[in-house]
C-alpha atoms as a PDB file:
ATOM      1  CA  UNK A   1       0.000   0.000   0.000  1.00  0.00           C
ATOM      2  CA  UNK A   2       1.064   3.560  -1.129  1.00  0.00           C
ATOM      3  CA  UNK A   3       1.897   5.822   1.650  1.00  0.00           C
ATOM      4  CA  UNK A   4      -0.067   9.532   2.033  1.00  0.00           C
ATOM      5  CA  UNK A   5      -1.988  10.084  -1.317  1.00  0.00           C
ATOM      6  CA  UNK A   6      -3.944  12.950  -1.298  1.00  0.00           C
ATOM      7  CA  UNK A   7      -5.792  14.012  -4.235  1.00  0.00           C
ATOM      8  CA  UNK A   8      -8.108  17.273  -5.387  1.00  0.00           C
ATOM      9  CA  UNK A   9     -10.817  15.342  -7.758  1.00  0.00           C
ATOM     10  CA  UNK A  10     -13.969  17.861  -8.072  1.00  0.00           C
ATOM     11  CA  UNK A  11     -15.262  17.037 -10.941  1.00  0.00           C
ATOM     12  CA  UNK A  12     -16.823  13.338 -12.005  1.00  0.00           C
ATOM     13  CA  UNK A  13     -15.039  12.938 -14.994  1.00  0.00           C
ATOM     14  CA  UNK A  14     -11.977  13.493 -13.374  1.00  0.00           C
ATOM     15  CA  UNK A  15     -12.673  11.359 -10.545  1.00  0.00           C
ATOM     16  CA  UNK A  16     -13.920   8.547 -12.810  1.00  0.00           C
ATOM     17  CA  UNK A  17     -10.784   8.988 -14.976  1.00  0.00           C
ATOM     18  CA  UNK A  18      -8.717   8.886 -11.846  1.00  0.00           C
ATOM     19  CA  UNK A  19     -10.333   5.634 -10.252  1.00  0.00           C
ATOM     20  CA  UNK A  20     -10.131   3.939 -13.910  1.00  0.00           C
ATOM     21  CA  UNK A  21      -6.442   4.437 -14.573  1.00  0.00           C
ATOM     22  CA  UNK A  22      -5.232   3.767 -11.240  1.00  0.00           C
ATOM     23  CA  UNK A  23      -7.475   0.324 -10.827  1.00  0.00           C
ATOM     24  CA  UNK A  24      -5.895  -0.651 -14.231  1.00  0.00           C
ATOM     25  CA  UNK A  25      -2.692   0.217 -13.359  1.00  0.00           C
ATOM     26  CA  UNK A  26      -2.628  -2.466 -10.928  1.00  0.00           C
ATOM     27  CA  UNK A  27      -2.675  -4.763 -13.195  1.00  0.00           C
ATOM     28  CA  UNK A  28      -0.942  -3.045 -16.377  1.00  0.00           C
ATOM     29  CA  UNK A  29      -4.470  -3.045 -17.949  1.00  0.00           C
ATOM     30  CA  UNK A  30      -5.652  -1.280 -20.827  1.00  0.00           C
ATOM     31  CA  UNK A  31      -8.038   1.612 -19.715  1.00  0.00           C
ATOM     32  CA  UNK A  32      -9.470   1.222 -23.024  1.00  0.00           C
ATOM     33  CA  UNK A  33      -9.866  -2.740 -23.299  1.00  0.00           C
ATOM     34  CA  UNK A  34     -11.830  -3.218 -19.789  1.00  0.00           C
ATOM     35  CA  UNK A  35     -15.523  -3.080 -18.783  1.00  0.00           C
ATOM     36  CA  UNK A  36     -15.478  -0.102 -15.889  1.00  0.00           C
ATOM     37  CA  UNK A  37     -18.893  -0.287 -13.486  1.00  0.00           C
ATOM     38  CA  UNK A  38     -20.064   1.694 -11.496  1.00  0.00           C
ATOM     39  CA  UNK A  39     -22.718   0.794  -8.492  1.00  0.00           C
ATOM     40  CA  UNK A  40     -24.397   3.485  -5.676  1.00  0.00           C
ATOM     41  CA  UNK A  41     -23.901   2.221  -2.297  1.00  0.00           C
ATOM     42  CA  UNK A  42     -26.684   3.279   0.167  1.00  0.00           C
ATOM     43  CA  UNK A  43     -26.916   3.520   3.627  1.00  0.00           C
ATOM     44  CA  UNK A  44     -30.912   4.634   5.535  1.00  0.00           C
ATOM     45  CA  UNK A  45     -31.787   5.505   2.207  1.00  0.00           C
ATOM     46  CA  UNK A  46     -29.305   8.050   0.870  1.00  0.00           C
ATOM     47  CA  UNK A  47     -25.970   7.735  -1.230  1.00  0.00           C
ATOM     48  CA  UNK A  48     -23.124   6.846   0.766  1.00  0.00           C
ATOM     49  CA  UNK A  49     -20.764   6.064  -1.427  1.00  0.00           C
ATOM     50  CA  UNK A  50     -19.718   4.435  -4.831  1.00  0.00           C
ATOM     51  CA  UNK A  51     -18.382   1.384  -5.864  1.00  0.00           C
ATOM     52  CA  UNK A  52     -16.507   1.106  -8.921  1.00  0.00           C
ATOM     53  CA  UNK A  53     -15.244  -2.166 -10.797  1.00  0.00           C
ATOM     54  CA  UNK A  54     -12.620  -2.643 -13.319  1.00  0.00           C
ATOM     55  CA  UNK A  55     -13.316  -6.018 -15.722  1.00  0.00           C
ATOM     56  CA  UNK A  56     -10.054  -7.539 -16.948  1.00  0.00           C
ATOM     57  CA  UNK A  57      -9.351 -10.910 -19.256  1.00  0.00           C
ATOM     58  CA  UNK A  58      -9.254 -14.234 -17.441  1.00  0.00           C
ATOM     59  CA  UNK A  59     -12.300 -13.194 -15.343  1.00  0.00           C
ATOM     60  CA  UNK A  60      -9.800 -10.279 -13.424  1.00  0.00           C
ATOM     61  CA  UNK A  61     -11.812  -8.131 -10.774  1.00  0.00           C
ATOM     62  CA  UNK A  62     -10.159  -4.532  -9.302  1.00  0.00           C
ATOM     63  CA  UNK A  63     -12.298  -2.974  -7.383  1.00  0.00           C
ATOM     64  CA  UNK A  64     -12.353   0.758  -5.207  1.00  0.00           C
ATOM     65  CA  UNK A  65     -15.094   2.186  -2.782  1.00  0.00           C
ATOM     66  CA  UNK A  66     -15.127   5.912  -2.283  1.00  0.00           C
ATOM     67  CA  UNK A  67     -16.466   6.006   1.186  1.00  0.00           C
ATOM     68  CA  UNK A  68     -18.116   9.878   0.798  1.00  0.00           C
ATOM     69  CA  UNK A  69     -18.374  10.391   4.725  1.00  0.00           C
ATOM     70  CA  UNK A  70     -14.620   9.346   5.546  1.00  0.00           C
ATOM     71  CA  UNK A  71     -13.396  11.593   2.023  1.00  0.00           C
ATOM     72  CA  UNK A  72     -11.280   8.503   0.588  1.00  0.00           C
ATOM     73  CA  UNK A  73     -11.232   6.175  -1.676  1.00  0.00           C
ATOM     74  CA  UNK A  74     -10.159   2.881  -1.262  1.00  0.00           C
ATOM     75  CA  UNK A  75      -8.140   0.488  -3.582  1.00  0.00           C
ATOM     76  CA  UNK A  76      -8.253  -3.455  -4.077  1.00  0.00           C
ATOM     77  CA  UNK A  77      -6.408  -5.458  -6.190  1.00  0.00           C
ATOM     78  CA  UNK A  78      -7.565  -8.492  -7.648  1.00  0.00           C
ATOM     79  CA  UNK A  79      -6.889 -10.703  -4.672  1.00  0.00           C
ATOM     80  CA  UNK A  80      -9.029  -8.463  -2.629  1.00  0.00           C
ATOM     81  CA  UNK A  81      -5.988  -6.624  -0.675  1.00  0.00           C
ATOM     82  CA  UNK A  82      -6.237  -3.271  -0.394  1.00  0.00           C
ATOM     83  CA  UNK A  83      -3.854  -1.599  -2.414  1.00  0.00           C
ATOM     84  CA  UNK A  84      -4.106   2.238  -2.379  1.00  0.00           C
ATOM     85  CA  UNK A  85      -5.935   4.653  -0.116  1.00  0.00           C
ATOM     86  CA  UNK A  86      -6.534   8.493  -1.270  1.00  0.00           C
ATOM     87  CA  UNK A  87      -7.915  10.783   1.013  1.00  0.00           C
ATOM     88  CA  UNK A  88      -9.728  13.743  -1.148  1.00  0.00           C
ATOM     89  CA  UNK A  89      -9.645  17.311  -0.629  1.00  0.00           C
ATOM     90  CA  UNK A  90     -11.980  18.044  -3.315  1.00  0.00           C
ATOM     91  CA  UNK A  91     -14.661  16.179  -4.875  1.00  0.00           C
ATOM     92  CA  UNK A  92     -17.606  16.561  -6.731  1.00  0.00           C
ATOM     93  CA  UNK A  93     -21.381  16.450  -5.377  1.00  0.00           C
ATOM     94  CA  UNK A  94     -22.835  12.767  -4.495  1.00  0.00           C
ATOM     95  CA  UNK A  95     -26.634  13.291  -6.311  1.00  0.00           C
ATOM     96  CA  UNK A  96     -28.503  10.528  -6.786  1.00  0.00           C
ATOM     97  CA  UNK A  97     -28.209  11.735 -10.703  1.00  0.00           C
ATOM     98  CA  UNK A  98     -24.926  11.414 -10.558  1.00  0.00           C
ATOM     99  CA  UNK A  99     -24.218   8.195  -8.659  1.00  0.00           C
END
């Protein structure tokens, strides 16, 4: 695991882009070759957080959660260890339009 990461991501595009290249880094994957997904997680009814999913070749699963209330985003490889934690300083708006 990386040691202090902290990131300004305020915009979804650029947090997207962000959690896309760095899940496929793990694993020297093609950003462009993968199936990225993206899942709201809920908690008493509101958004809580996302969950985002990076599809490799040979059934390969990355995964990262951006827990909203704690500010970070966490990394796991394809093992399931966690790999990479960024704490955010900036981020964009968690609407249910958006999520």
């Amino acid at each position: 695991m990386e040691g202090k990461d902290i990131r300004a991501l305020g915009t979804w595009e650029t947090l997207r882009a962000f959690v896309l290249e760095s899940l496929c880094a793990f694993d020297a994957l093609d950003p462009h070759q993968v199936q990225f997904l993206e899942y709201p997680l809920r908690q008493r009814g509101g958004l809580a957080g996302v969950l985002w999913e990076v599809r490799g070749p040979r059934r390969l699963r990355t995964q990262a959660i951006w827990a909203y209330a704690d500010r970070r985003i966490y990394f796991y490889d394809s093992a399931g260890a966690r790999r990479r934690v960024v704490r955010l300083t900036d981020w964009p708006k968690l609407v249910p339009e958006a999520a």
